[in-house]
C-alpha atoms as a PDB file:
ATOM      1  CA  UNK A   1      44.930 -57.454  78.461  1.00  0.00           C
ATOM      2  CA  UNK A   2      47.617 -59.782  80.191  1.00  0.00           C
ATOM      3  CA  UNK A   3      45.348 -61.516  82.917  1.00  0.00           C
ATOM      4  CA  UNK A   4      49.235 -62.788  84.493  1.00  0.00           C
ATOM      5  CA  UNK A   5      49.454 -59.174  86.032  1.00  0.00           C
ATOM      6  CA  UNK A   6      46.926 -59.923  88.363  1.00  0.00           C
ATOM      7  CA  UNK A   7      47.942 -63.823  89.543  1.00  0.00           C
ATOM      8  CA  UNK A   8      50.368 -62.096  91.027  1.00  0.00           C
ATOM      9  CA  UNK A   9      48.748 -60.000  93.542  1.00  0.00           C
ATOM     10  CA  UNK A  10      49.765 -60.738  96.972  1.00  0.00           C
ATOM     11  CA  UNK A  11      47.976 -60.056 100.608  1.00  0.00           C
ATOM     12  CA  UNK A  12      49.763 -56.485 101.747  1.00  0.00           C
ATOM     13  CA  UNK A  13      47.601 -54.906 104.622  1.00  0.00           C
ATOM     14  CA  UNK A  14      44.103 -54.120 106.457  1.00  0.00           C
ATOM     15  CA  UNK A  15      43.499 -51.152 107.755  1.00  0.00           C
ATOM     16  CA  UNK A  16      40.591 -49.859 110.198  1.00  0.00           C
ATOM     17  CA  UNK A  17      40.737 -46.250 109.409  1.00  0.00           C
ATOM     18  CA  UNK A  18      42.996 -43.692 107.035  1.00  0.00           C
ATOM     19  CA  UNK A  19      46.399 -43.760 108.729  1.00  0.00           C
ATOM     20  CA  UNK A  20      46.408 -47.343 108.702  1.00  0.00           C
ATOM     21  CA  UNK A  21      46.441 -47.423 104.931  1.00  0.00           C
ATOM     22  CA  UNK A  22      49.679 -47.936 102.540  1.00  0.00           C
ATOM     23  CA  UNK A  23      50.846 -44.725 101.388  1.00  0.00           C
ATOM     24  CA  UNK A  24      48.425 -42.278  99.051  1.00  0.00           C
ATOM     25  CA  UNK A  25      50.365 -43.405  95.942  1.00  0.00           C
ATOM     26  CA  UNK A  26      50.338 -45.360  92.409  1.00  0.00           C
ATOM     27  CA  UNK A  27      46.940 -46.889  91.343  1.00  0.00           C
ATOM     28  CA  UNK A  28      44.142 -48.342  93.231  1.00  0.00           C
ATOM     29  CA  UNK A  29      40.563 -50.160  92.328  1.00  0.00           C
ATOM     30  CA  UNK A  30      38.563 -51.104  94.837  1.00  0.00           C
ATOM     31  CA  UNK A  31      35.687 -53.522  95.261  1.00  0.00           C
ATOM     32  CA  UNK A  32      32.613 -52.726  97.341  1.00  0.00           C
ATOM     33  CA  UNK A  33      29.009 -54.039  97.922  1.00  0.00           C
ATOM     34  CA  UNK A  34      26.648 -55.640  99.430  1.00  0.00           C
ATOM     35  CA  UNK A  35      27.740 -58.613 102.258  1.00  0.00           C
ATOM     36  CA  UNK A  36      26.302 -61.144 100.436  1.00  0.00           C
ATOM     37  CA  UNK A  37      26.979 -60.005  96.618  1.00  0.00           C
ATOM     38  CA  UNK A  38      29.854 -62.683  95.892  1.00  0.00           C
ATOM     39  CA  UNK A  39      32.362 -60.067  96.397  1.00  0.00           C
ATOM     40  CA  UNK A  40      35.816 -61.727  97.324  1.00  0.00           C
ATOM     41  CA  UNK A  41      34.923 -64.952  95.516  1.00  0.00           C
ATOM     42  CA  UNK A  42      34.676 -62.032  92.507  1.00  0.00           C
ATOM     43  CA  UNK A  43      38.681 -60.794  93.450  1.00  0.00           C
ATOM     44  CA  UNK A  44      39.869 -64.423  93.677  1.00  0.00           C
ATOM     45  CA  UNK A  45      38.513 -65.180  89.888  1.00  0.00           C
ATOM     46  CA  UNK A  46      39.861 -62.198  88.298  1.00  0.00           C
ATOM     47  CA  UNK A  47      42.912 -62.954  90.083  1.00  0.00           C
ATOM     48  CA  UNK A  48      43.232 -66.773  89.621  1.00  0.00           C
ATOM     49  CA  UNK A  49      43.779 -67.193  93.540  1.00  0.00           C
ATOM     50  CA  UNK A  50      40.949 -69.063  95.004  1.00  0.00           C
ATOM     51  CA  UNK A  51      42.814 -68.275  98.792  1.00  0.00           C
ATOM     52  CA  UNK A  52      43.662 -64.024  98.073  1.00  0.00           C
ATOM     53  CA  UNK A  53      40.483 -62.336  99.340  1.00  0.00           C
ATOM     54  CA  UNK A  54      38.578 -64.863 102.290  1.00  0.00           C
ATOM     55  CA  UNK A  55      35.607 -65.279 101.714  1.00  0.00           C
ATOM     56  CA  UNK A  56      33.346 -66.092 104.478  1.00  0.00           C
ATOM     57  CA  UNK A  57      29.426 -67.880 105.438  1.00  0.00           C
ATOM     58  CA  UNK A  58      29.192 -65.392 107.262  1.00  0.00           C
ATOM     59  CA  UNK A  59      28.410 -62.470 105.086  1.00  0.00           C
ATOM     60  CA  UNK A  60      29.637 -58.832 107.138  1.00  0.00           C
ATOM     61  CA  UNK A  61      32.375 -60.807 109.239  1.00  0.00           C
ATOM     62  CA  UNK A  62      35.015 -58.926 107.578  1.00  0.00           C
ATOM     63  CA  UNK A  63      35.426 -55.291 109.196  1.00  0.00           C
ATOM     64  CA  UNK A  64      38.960 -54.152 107.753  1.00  0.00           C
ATOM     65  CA  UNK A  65      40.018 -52.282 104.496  1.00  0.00           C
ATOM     66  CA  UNK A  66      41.939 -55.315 103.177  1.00  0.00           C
ATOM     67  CA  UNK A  67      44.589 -54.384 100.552  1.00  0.00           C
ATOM     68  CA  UNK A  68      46.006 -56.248  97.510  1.00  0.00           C
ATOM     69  CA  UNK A  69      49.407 -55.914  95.726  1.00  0.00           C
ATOM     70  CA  UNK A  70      49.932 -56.267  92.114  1.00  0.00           C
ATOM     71  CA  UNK A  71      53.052 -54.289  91.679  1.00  0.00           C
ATOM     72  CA  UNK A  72      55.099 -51.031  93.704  1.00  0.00           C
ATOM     73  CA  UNK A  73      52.651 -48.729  92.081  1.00  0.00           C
ATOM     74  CA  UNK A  74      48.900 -51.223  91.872  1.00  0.00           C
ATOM     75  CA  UNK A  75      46.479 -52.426  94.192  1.00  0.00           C
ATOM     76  CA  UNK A  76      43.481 -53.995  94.619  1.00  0.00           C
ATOM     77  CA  UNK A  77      41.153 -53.213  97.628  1.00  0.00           C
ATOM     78  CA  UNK A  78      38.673 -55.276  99.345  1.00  0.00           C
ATOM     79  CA  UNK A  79      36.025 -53.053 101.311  1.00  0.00           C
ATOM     80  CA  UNK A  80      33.727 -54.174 103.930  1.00  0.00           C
ATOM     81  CA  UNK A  81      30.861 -55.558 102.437  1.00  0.00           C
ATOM     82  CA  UNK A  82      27.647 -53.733 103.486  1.00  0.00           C
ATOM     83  CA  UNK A  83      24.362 -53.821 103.937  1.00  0.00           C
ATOM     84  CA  UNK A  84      24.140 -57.151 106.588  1.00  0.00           C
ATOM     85  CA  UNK A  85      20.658 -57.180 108.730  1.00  0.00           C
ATOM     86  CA  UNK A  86      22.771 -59.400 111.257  1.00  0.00           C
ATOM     87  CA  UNK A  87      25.630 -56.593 111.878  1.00  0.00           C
ATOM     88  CA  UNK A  88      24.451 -54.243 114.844  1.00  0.00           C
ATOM     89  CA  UNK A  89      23.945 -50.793 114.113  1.00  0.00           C
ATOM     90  CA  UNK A  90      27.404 -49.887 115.907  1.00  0.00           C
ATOM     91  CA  UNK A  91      28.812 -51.324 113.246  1.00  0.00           C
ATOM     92  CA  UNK A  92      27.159 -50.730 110.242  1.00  0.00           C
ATOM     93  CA  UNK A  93      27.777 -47.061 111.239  1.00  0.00           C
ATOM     94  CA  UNK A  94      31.513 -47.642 111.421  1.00  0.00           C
ATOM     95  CA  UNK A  95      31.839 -49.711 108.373  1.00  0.00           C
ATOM     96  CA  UNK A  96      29.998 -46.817 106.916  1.00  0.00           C
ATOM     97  CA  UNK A  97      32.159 -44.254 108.235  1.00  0.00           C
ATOM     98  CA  UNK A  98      35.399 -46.290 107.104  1.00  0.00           C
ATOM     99  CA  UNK A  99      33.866 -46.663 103.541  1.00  0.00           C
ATOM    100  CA  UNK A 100      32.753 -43.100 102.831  1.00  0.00           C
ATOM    101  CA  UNK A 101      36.364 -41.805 104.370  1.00  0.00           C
ATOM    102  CA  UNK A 102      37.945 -43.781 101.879  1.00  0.00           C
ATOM    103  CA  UNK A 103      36.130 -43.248  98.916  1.00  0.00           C
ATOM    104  CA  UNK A 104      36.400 -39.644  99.523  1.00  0.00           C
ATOM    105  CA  UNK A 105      39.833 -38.888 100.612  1.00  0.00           C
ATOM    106  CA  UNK A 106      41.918 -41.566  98.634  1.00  0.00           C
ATOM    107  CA  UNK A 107      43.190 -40.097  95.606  1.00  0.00           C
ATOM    108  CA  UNK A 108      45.078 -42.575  94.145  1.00  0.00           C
ATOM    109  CA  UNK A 109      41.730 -44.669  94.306  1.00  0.00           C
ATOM    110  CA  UNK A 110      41.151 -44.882  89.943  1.00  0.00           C
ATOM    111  CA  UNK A 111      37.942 -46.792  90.041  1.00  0.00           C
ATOM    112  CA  UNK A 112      34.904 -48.612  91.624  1.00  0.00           C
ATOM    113  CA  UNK A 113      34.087 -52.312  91.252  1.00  0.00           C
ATOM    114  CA  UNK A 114      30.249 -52.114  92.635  1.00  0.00           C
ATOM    115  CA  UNK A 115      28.746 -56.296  93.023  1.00  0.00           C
ATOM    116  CA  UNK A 116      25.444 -56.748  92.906  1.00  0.00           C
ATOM    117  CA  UNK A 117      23.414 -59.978  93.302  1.00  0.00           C
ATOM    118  CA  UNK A 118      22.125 -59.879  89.536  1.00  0.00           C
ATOM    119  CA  UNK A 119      19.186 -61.610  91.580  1.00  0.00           C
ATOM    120  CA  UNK A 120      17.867 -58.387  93.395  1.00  0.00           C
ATOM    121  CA  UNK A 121      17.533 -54.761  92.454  1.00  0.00           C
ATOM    122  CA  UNK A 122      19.664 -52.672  93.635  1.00  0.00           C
ATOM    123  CA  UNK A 123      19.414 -51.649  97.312  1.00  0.00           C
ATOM    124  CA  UNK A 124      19.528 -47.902  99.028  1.00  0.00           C
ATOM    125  CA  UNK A 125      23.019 -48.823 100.161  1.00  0.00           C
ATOM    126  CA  UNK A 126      24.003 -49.310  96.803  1.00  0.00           C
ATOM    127  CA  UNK A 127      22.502 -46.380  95.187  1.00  0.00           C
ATOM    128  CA  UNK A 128      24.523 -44.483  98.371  1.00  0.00           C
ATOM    129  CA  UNK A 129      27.205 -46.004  96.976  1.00  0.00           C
ATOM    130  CA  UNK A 130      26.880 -44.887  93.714  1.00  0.00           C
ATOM    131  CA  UNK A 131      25.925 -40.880  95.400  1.00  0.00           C
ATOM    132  CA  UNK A 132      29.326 -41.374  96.785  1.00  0.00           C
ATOM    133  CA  UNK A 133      31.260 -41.861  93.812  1.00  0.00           C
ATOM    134  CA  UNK A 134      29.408 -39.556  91.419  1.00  0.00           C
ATOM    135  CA  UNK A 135      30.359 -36.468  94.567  1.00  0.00           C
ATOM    136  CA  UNK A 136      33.825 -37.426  93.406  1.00  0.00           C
ATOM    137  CA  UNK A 137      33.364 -38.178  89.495  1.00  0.00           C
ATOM    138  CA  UNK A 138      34.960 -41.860  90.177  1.00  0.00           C
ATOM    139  CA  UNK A 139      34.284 -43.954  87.445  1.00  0.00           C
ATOM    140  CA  UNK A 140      32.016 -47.761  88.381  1.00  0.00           C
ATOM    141  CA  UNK A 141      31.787 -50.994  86.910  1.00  0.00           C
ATOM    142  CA  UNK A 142      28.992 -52.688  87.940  1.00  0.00           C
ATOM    143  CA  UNK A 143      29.491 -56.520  87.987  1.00  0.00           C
ATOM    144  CA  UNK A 144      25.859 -58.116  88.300  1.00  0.00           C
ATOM    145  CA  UNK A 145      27.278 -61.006  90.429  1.00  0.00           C
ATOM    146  CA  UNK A 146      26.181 -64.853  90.496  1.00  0.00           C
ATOM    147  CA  UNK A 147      24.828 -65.068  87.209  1.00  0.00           C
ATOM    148  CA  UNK A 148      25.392 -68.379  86.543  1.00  0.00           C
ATOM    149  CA  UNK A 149      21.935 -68.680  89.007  1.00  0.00           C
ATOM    150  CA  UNK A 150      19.794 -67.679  85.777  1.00  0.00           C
ATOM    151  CA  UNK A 151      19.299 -68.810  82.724  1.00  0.00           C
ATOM    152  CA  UNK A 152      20.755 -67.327  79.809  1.00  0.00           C
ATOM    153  CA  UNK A 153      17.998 -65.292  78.837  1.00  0.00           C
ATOM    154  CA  UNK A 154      16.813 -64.081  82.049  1.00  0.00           C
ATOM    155  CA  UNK A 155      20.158 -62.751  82.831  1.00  0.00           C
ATOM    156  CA  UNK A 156      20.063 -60.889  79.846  1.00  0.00           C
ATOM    157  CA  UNK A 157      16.553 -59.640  80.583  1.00  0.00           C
ATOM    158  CA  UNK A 158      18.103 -58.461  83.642  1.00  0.00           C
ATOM    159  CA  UNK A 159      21.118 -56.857  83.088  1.00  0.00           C
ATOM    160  CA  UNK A 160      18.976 -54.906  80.464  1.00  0.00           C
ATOM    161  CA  UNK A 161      16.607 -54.031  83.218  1.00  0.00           C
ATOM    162  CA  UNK A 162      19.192 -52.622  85.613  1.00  0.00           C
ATOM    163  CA  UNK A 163      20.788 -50.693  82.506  1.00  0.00           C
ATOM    164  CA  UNK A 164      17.708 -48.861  82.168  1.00  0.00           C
ATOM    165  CA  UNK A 165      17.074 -48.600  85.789  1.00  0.00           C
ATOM    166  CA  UNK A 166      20.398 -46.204  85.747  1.00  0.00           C
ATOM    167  CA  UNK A 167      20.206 -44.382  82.943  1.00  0.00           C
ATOM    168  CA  UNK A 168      16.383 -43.367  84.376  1.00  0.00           C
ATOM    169  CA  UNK A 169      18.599 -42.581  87.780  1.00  0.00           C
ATOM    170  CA  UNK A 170      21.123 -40.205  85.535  1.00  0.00           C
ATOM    171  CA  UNK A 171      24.170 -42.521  86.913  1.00  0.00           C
ATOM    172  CA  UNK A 172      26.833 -43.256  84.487  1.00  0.00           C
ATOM    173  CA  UNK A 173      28.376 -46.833  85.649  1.00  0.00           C
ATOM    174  CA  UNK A 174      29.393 -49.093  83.211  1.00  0.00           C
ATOM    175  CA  UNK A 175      27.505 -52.910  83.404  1.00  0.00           C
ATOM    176  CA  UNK A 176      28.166 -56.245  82.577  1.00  0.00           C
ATOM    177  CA  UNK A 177      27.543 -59.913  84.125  1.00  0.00           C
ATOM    178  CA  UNK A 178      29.767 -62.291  86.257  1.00  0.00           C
ATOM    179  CA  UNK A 179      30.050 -65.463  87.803  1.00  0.00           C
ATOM    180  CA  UNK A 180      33.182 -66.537  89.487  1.00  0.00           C
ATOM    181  CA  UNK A 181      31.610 -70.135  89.606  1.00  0.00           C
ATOM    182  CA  UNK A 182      31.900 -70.352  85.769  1.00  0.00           C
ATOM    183  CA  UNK A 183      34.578 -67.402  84.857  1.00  0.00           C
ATOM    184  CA  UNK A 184      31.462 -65.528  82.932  1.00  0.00           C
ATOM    185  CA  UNK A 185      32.682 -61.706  82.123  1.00  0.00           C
ATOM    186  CA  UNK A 186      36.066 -62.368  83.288  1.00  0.00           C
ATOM    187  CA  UNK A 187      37.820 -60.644  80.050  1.00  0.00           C
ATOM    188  CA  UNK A 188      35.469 -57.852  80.251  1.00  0.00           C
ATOM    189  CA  UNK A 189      36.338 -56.972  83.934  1.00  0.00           C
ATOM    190  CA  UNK A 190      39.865 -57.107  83.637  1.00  0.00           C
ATOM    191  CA  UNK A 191      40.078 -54.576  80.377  1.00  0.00           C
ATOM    192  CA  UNK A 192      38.164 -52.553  82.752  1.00  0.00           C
ATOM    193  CA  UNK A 193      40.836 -52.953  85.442  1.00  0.00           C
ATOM    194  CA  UNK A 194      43.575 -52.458  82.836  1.00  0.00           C
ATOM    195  CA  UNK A 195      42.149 -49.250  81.724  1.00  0.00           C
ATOM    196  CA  UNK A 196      41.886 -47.973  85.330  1.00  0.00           C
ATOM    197  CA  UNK A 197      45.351 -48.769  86.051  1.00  0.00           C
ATOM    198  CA  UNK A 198      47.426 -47.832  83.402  1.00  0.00           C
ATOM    199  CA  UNK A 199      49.565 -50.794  82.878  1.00  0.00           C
ATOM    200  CA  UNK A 200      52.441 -49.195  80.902  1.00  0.00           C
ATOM    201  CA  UNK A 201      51.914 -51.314  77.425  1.00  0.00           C
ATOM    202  CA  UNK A 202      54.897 -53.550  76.077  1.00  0.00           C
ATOM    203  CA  UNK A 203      56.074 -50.862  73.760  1.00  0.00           C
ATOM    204  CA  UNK A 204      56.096 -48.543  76.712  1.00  0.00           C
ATOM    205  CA  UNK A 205      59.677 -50.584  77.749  1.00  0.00           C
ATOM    206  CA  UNK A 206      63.243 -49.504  77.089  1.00  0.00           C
ATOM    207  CA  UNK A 207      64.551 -51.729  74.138  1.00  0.00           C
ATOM    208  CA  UNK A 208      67.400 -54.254  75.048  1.00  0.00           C
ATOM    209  CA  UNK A 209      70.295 -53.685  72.984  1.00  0.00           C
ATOM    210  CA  UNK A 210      71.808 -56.321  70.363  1.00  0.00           C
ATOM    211  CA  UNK A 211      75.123 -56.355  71.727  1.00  0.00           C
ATOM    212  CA  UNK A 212      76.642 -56.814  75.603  1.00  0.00           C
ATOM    213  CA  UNK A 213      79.010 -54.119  75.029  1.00  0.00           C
ATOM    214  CA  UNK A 214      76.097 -51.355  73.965  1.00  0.00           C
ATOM    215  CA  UNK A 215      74.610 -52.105  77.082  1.00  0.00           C
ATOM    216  CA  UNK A 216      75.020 -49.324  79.873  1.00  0.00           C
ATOM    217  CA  UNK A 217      77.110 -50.086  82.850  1.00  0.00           C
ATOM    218  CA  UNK A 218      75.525 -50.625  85.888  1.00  0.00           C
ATOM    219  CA  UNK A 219      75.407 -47.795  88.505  1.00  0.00           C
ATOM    220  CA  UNK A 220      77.834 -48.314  90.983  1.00  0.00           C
ATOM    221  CA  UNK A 221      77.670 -47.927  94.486  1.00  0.00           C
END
């Protein structure tokens, strides 16, 4: 796990529907869940950027597919959060729309980050959301956000509790707890990430020679 990889993700694009996406290419995990489920404060802590996703007091102000860089081939994706009382029904149909279209029809999507308030149960919309991804086969991690709200032992009481809740449900996520506030399950996330997208190992690259005149010549033109 090199946690550097992902300091260096950079703001690329937002996009309201398919064709205004980057090209159907490389690697990408994307993050989706409820408005108020600590969602971009989760993408700035994995990524050491407290200014790469906004975050907002205004939970559902964000209505755009927001995309991340990490490299030519990696990103990171930032979906509407859903789920807001305040958002008319308009919209929640749109955002809904938007997020099932992607989820769907992206291919080089590799995984789903699900938050979830480690609070409250899970909600219909996220159990929609994990219908979606199961249609598809995509692999979820489910980060029970904001834990640093309980105490140690009640946060274990409840991430036990939701494990059982989904094996009862048949659903095959993977689970852990998080807290941006105080970096809790940072490591674990990230090998997550890191298996997801395939970061070619050290070992993977072409060994420098010993000698300047072994080296190849560079292409010309």
């Amino acid at each position: 796990m090199n946690p550097h990889r992902y300091q260096a993700a950079e703001y690329l694009t937002a996009a309201a529907d398919l064709r205004g996406m980057p090209a159907d290419l490389g690697f990408e995990v994307a993050f989706a869940g409820r408005s108020n489920a600590g969602k971009s404060s989760a993408i700035n802590a994995l990524c050491r950027r407290s200014g790469l996703a906004r975050t907002s007091k205004t939970p559902g102000r964000t209505r755009l597919i927001q995309f991340f860089r990490l490299d030519d081939e990696r990103r990171l994706v930032d979906l509407p959060g859903y789920g807001f009382a305040n958002v008319p029904l308009a919209v929640k149909q749109q955002w809904g729309r938007l997020i099932e279209g992607y989820l769907l029809h992206r291919h080089c999507l590799r995984g789903l980050v699900l938050m979830v308030d480690i609070r409250h149960p899970l909600k219909d919309s996220d159990w929609q959301m994990l219908e979606w991804t199961a249609q598809s086969g995509m692999p979820v991690h489910i980060l029970l956000t904001k834990a640093d709200k309980l105490s140690r032992g009640a946060g274990a009481k409840r991430l036990q509790e939701v494990r059982i809740e989904l094996r009862q449900a048949g659903a095959t996520a993977t689970l852990q707890s998080f807290s941006a506030l105080r970096g809790q399950g940072l490591d674990e996330a990230l090998a997550c990430l890191d298996d997801w997208f395939q970061w070619p190992s050290p070992e993977a690259a072409p060994a420098t020679s010993a000698t300047p005149k072994e080296s190849p010549a560079p292409a010309s033109g």
